[in-house]
C-alpha atoms as a PDB file:
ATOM      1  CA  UNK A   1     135.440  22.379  95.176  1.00  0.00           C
ATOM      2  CA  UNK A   2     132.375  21.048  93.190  1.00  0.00           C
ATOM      3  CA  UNK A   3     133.662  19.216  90.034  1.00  0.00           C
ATOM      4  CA  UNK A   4     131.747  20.172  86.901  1.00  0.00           C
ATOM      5  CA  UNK A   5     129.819  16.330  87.246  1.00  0.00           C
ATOM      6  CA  UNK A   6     128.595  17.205  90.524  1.00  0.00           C
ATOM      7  CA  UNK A   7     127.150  21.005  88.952  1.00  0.00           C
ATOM      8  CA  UNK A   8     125.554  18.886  86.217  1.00  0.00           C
ATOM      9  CA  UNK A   9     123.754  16.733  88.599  1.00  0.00           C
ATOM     10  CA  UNK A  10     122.406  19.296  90.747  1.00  0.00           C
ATOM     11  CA  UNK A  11     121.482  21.515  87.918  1.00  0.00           C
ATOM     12  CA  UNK A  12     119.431  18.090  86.623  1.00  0.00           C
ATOM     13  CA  UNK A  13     118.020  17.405  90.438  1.00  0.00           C
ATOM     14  CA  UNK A  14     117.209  21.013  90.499  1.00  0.00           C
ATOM     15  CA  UNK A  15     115.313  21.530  87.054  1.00  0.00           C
ATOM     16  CA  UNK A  16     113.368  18.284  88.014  1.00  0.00           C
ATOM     17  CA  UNK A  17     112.085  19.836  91.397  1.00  0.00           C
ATOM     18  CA  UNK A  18     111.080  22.550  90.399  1.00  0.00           C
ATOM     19  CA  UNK A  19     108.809  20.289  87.317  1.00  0.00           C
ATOM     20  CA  UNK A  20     106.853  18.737  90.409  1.00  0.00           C
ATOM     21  CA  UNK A  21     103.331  19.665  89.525  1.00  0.00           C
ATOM     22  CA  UNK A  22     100.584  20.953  91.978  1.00  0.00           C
ATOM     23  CA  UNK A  23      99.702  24.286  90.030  1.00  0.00           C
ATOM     24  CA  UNK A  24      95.726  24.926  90.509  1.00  0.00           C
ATOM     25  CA  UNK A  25      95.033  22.952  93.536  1.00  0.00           C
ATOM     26  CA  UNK A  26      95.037  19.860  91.640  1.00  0.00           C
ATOM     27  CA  UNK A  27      97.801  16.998  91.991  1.00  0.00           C
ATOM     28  CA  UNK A  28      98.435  14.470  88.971  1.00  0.00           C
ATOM     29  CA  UNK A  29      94.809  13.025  88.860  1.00  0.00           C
ATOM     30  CA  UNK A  30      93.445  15.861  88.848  1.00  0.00           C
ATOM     31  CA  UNK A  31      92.294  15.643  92.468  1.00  0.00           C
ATOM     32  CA  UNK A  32      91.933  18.464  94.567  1.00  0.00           C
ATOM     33  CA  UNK A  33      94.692  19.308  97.062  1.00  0.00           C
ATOM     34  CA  UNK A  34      94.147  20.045 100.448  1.00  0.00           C
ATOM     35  CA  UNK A  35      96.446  23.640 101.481  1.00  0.00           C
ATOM     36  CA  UNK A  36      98.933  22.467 103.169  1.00  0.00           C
ATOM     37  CA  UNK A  37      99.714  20.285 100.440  1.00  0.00           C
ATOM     38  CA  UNK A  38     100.089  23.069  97.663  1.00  0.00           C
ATOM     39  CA  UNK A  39     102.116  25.476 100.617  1.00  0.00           C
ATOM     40  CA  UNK A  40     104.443  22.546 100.795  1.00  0.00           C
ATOM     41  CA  UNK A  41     104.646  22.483  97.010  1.00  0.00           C
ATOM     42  CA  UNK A  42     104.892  25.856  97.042  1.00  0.00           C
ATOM     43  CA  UNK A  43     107.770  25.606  99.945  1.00  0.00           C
ATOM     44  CA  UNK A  44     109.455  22.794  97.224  1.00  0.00           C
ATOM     45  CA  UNK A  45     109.561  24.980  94.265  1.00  0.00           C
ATOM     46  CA  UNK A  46     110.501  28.096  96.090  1.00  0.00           C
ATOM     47  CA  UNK A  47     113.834  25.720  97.342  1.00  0.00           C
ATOM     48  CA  UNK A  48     114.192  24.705  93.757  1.00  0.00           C
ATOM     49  CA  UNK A  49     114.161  27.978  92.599  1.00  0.00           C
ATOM     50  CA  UNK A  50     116.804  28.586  95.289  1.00  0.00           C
ATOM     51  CA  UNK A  51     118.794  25.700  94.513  1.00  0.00           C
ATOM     52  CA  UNK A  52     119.273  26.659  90.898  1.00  0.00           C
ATOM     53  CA  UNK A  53     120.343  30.017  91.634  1.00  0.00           C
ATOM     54  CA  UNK A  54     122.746  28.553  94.112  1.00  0.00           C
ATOM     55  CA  UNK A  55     124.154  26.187  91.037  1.00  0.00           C
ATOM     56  CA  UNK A  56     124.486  28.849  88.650  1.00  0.00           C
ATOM     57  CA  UNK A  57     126.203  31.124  90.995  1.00  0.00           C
ATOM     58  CA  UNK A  58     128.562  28.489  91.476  1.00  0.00           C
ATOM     59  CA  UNK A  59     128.673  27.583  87.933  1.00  0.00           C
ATOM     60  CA  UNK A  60     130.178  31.383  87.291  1.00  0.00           C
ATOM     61  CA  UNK A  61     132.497  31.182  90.180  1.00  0.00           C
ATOM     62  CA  UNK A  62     134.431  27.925  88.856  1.00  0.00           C
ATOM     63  CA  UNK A  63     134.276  29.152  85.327  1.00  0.00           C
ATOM     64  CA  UNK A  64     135.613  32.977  86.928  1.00  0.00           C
ATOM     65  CA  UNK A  65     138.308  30.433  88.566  1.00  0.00           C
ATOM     66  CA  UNK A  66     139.093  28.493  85.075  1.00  0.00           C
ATOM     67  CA  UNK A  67     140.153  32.003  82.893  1.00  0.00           C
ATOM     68  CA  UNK A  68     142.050  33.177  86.126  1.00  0.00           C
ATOM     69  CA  UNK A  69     144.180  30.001  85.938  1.00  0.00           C
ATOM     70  CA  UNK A  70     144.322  30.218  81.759  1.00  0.00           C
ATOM     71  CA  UNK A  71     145.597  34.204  82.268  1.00  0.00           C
ATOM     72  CA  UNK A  72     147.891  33.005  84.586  1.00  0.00           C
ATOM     73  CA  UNK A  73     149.121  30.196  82.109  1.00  0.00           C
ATOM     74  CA  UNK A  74     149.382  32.711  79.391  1.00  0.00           C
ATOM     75  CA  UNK A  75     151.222  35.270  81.675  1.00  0.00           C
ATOM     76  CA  UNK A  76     153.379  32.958  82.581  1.00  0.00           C
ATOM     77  CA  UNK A  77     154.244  31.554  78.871  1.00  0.00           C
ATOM     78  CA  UNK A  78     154.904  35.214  77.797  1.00  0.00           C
ATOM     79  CA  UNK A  79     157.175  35.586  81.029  1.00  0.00           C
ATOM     80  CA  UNK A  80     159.458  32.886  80.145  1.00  0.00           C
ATOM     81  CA  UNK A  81     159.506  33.356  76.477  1.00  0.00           C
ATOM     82  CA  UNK A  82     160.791  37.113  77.185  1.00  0.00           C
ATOM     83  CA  UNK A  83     163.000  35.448  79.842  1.00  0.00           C
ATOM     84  CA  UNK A  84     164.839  33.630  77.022  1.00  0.00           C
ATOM     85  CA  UNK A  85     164.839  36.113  74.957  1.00  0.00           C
ATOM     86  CA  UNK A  86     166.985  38.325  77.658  1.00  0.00           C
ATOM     87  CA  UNK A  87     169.610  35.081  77.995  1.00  0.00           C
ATOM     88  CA  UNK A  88     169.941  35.019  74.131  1.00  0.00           C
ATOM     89  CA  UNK A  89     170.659  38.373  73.544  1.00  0.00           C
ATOM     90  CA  UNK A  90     172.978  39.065  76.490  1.00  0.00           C
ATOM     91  CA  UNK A  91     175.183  36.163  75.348  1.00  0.00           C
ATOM     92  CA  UNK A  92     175.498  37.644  71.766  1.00  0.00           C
ATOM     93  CA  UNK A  93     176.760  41.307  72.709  1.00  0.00           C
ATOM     94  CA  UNK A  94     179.296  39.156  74.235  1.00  0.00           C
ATOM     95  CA  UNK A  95     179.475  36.172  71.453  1.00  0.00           C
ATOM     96  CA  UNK A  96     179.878  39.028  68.634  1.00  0.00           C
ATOM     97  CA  UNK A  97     182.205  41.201  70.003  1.00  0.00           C
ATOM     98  CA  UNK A  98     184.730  37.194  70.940  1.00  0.00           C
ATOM     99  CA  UNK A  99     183.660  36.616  66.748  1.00  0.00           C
ATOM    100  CA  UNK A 100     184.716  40.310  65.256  1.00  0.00           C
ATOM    101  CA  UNK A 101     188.136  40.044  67.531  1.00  0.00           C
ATOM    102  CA  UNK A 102     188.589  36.373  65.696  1.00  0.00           C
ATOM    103  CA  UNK A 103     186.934  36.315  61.827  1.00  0.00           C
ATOM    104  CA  UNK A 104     189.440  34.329  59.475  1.00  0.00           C
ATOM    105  CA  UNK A 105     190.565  36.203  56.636  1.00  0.00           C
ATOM    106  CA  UNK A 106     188.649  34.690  54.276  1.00  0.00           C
ATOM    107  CA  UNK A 107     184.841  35.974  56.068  1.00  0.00           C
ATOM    108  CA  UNK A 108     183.155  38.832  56.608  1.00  0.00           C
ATOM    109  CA  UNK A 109     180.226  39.601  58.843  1.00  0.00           C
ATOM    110  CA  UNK A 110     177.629  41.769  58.299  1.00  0.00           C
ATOM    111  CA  UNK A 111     174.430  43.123  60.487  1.00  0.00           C
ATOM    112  CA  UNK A 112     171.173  44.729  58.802  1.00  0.00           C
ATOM    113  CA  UNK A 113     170.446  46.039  61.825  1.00  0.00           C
ATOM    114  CA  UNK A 114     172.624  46.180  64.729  1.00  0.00           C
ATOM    115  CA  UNK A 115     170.143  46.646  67.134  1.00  0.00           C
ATOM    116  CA  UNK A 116     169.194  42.936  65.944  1.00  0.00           C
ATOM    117  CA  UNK A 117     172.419  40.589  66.885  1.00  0.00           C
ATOM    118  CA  UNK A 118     170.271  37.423  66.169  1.00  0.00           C
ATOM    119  CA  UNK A 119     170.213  38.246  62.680  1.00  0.00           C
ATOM    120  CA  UNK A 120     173.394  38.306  60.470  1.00  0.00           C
ATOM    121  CA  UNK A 121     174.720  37.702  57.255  1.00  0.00           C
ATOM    122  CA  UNK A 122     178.595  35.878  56.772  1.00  0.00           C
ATOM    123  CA  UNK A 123     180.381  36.438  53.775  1.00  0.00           C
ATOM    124  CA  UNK A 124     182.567  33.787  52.724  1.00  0.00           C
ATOM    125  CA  UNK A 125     185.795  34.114  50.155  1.00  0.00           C
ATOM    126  CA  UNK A 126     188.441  31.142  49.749  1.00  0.00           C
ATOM    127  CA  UNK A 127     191.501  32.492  48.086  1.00  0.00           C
ATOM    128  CA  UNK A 128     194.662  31.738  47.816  1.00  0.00           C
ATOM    129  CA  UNK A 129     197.126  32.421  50.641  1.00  0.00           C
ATOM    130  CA  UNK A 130     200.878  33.071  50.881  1.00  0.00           C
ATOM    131  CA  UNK A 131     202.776  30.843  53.009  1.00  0.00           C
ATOM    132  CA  UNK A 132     206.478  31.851  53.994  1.00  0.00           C
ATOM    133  CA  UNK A 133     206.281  34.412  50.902  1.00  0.00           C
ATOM    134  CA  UNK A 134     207.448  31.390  48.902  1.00  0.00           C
ATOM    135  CA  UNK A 135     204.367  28.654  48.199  1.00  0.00           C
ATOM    136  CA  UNK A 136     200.712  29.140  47.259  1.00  0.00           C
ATOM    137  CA  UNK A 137     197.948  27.053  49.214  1.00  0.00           C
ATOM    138  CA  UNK A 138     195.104  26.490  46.972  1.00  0.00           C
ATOM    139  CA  UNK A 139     191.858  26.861  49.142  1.00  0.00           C
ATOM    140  CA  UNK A 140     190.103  24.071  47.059  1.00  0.00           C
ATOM    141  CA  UNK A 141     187.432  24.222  44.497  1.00  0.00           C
ATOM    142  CA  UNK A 142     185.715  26.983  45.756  1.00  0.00           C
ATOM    143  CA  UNK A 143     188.579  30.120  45.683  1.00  0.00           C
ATOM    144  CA  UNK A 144     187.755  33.126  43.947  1.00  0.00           C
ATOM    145  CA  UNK A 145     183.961  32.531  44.812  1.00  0.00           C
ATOM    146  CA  UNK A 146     182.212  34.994  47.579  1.00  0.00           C
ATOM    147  CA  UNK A 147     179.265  32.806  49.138  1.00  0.00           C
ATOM    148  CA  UNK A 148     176.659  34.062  51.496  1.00  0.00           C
ATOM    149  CA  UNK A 149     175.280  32.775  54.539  1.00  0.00           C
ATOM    150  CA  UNK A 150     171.854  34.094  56.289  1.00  0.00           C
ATOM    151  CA  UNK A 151     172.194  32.937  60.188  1.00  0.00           C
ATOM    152  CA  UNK A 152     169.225  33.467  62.332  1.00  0.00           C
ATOM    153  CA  UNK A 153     170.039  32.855  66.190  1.00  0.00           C
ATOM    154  CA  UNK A 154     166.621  31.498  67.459  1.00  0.00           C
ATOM    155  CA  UNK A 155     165.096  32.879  71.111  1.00  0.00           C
ATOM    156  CA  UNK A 156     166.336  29.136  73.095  1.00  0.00           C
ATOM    157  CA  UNK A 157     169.818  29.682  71.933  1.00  0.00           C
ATOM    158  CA  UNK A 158     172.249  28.891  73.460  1.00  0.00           C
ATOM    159  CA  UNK A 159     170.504  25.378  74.264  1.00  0.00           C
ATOM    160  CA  UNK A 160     169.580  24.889  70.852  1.00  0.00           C
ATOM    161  CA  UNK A 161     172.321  25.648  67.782  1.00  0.00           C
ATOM    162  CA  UNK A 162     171.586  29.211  65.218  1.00  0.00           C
ATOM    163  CA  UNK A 163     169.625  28.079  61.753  1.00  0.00           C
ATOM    164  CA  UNK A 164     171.696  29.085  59.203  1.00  0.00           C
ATOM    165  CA  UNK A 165     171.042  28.887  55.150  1.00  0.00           C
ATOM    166  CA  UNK A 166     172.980  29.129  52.146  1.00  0.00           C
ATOM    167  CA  UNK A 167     171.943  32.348  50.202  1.00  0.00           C
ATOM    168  CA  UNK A 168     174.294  31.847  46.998  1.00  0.00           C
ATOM    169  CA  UNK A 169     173.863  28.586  44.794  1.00  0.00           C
ATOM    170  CA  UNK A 170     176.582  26.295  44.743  1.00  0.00           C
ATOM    171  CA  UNK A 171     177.620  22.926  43.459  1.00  0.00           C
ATOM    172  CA  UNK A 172     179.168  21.474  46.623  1.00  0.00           C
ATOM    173  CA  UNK A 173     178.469  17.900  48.412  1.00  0.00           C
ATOM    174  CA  UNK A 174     177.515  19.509  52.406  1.00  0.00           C
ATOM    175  CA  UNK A 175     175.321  22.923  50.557  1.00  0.00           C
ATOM    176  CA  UNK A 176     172.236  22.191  48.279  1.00  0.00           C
ATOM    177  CA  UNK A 177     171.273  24.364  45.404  1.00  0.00           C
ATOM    178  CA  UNK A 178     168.190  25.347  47.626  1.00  0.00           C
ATOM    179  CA  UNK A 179     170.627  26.121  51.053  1.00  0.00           C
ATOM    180  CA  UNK A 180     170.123  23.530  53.328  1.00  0.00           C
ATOM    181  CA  UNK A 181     173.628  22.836  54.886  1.00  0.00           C
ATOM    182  CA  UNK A 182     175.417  19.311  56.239  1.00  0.00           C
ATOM    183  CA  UNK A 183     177.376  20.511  59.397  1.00  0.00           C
ATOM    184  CA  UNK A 184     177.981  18.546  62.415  1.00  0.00           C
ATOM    185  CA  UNK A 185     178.039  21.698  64.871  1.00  0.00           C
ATOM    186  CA  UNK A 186     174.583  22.628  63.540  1.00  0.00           C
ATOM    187  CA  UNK A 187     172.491  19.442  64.358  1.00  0.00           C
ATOM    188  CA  UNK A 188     170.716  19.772  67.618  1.00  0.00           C
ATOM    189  CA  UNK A 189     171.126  16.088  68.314  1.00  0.00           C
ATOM    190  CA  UNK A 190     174.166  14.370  66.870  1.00  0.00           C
ATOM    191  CA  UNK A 191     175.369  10.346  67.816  1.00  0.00           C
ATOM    192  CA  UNK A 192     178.903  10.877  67.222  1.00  0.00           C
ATOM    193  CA  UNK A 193     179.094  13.843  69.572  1.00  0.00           C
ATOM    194  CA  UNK A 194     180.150  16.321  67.275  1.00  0.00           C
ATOM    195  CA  UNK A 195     176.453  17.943  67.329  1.00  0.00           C
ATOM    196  CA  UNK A 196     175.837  21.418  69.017  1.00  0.00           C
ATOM    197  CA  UNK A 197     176.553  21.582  72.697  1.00  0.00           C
ATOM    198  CA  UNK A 198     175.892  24.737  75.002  1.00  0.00           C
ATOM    199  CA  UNK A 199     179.696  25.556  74.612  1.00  0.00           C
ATOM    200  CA  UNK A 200     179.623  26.234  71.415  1.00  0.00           C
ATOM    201  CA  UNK A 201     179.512  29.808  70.252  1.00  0.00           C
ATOM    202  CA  UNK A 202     178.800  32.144  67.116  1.00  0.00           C
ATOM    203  CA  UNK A 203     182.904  31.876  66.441  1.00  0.00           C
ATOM    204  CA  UNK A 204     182.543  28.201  66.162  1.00  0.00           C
ATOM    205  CA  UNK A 205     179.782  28.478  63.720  1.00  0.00           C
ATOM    206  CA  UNK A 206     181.678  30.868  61.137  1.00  0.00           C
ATOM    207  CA  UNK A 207     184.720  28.865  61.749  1.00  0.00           C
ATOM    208  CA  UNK A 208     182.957  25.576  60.997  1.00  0.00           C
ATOM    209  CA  UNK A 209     181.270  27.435  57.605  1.00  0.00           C
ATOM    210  CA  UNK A 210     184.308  28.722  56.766  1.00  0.00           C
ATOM    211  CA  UNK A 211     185.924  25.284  56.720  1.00  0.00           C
ATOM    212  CA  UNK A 212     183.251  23.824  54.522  1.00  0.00           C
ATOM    213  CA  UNK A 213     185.327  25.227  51.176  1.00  0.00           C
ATOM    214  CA  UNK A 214     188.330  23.808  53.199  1.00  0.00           C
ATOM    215  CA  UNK A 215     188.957  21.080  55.424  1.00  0.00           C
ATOM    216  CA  UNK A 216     185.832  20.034  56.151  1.00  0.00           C
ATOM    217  CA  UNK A 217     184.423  19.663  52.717  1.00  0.00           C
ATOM    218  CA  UNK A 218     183.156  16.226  52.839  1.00  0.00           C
ATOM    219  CA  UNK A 219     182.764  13.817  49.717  1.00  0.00           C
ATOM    220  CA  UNK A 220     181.854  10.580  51.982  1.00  0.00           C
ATOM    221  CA  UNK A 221     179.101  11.758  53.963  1.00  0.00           C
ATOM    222  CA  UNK A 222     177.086  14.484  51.383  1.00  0.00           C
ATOM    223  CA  UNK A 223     174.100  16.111  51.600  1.00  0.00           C
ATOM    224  CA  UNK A 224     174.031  16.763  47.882  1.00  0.00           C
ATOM    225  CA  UNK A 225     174.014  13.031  46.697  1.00  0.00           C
ATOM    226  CA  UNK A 226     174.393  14.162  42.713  1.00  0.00           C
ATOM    227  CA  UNK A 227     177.163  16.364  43.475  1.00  0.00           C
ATOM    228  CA  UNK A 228     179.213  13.903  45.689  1.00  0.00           C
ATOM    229  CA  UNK A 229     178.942  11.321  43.063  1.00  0.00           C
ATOM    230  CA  UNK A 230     179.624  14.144  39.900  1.00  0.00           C
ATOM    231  CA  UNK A 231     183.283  14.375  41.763  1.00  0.00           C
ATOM    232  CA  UNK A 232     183.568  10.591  42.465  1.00  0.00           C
ATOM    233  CA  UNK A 233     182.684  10.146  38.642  1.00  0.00           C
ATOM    234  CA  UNK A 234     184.887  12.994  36.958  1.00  0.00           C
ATOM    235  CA  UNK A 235     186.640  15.494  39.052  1.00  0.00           C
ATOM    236  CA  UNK A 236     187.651  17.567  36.195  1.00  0.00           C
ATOM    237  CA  UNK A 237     184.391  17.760  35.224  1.00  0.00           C
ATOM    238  CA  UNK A 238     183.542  18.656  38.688  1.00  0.00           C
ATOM    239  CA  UNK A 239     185.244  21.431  38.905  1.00  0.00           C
ATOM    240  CA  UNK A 240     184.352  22.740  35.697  1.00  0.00           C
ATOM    241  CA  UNK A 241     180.996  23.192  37.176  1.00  0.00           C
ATOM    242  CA  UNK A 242     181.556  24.304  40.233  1.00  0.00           C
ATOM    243  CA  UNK A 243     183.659  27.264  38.534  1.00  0.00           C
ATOM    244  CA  UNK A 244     180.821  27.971  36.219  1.00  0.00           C
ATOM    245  CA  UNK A 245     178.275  28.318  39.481  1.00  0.00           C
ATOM    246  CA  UNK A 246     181.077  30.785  40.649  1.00  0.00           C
ATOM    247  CA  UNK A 247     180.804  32.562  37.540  1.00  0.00           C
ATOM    248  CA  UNK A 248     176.970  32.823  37.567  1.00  0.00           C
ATOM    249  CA  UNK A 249     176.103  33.395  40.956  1.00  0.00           C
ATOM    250  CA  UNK A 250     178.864  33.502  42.948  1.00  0.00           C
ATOM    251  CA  UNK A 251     181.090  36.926  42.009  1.00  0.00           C
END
């Protein structure tokens, strides 16, 4: 196959052959040429001609051959990507009926279109609870409070972990006021191990959310800087604030 250096060199030999001069009888000092000198000529240019129509011919052919490979690329791409697309979404009829059977009391899941499964909304609640009918477990700062979650489960899951954003503001140390969450089961890539892993599933996600008003609320290791240091300063205070955010934005 002719490389597109070896087209550009015979397209140059070509153009010059055909410049070889000889038209009316006379050569380059304007002598006169004998005729079998201009039918050679003649013979040369008629090859050059011949030879340039062979180059662009070929010319079309490999550039014919390039967009057949680029469709092919581009077929291919699509193919995949709708591929993935398939995996994803048979793994969440199966992932979302495993998370309905198992919600904690405290959450509630909601689909805008349930036609879409990689597109939900989690409501979150910490209240109090009743244990043994006799004692009251305080669920933390955050009880009375309903917070909402957007989660968007992206086309590579399950390889890669949902993206999910805070929709309510809240003074908390793993949320900031703008919704970017601090959860180990969320990062993509995590040292300690605790990252997302293919076995992980929706259920583990709410779970995980769930526990951020709970056990897994996390003063040492915050995401919102000013609002781990606000509770290592004055916890009263802290809380004072976080129930006023309840109040405002969170009923």
């Amino acid at each position: 196959m002719e490389s597109a250096r070896d087209l550009t060199q015979l397209g140059a030999a070509a153009a010059s052959w055909e410049a070889v001069p000889g038209g009316g009888g006379e050569d380059e000092g304007g002598r006169r040429t004998s005729w079998n000198d201009r039918c050679s000529r003649s013979r040369v240019q008629t090859r050059c001609r011949w030879v340039k129509a062979a180059v662009m011919l070929t010319l079309a052919s490999k550039l014919k051959r390039d967009d057949g490979l680029k469709g092919s690329r581009t077929s291919a791409t699509a193919s995949d990507s709708t591929r993935r697309v398939s995996v994803r979404d048979r793994l969440l009829v199966k992932e979302v009926a495993e998370l309905e059977a198992n919600l904690p009391c405290t959450c509630k899941v909601h689909f805008p279109d349930p036609n879409k499964l990689h597109c939900f909304q989690l409501t979150v609640s910490p209240e109090f609870f009743v244990l043994f009918c006799v004692f009251l477990i305080d669920e933390g700062y955050y009880q009375g409070g309903k917070f909402q979650f957007e989660t968007e489960v992206p086309d590579a899951y399950n390889m890669v972990p949902p993206k999910v954003r805070c929709l309510t503001r809240i003074w908390h140390p793993n949320i900031t006021e703008t919704g970017e969450i601090c959860l180990s089961l969320l990062r993509e890539h995590s040292i300690d191990g605790t990252g997302w892993a293919p076995t992980r599933t929706l259920k583990d996600v709410v779970w995980g959310l769930n526990s951020l008003f709970t056990d897994l609320l996390n003063f040492d290791d915050p995401l919102n800087i000013e609002a781990a240091e606000h509770h290592l300063r004055d916890k009263e205070d802290f809380r004072n604030k976080v129930e006023d955010y309840i109040k405002r934005y969170a009923r």
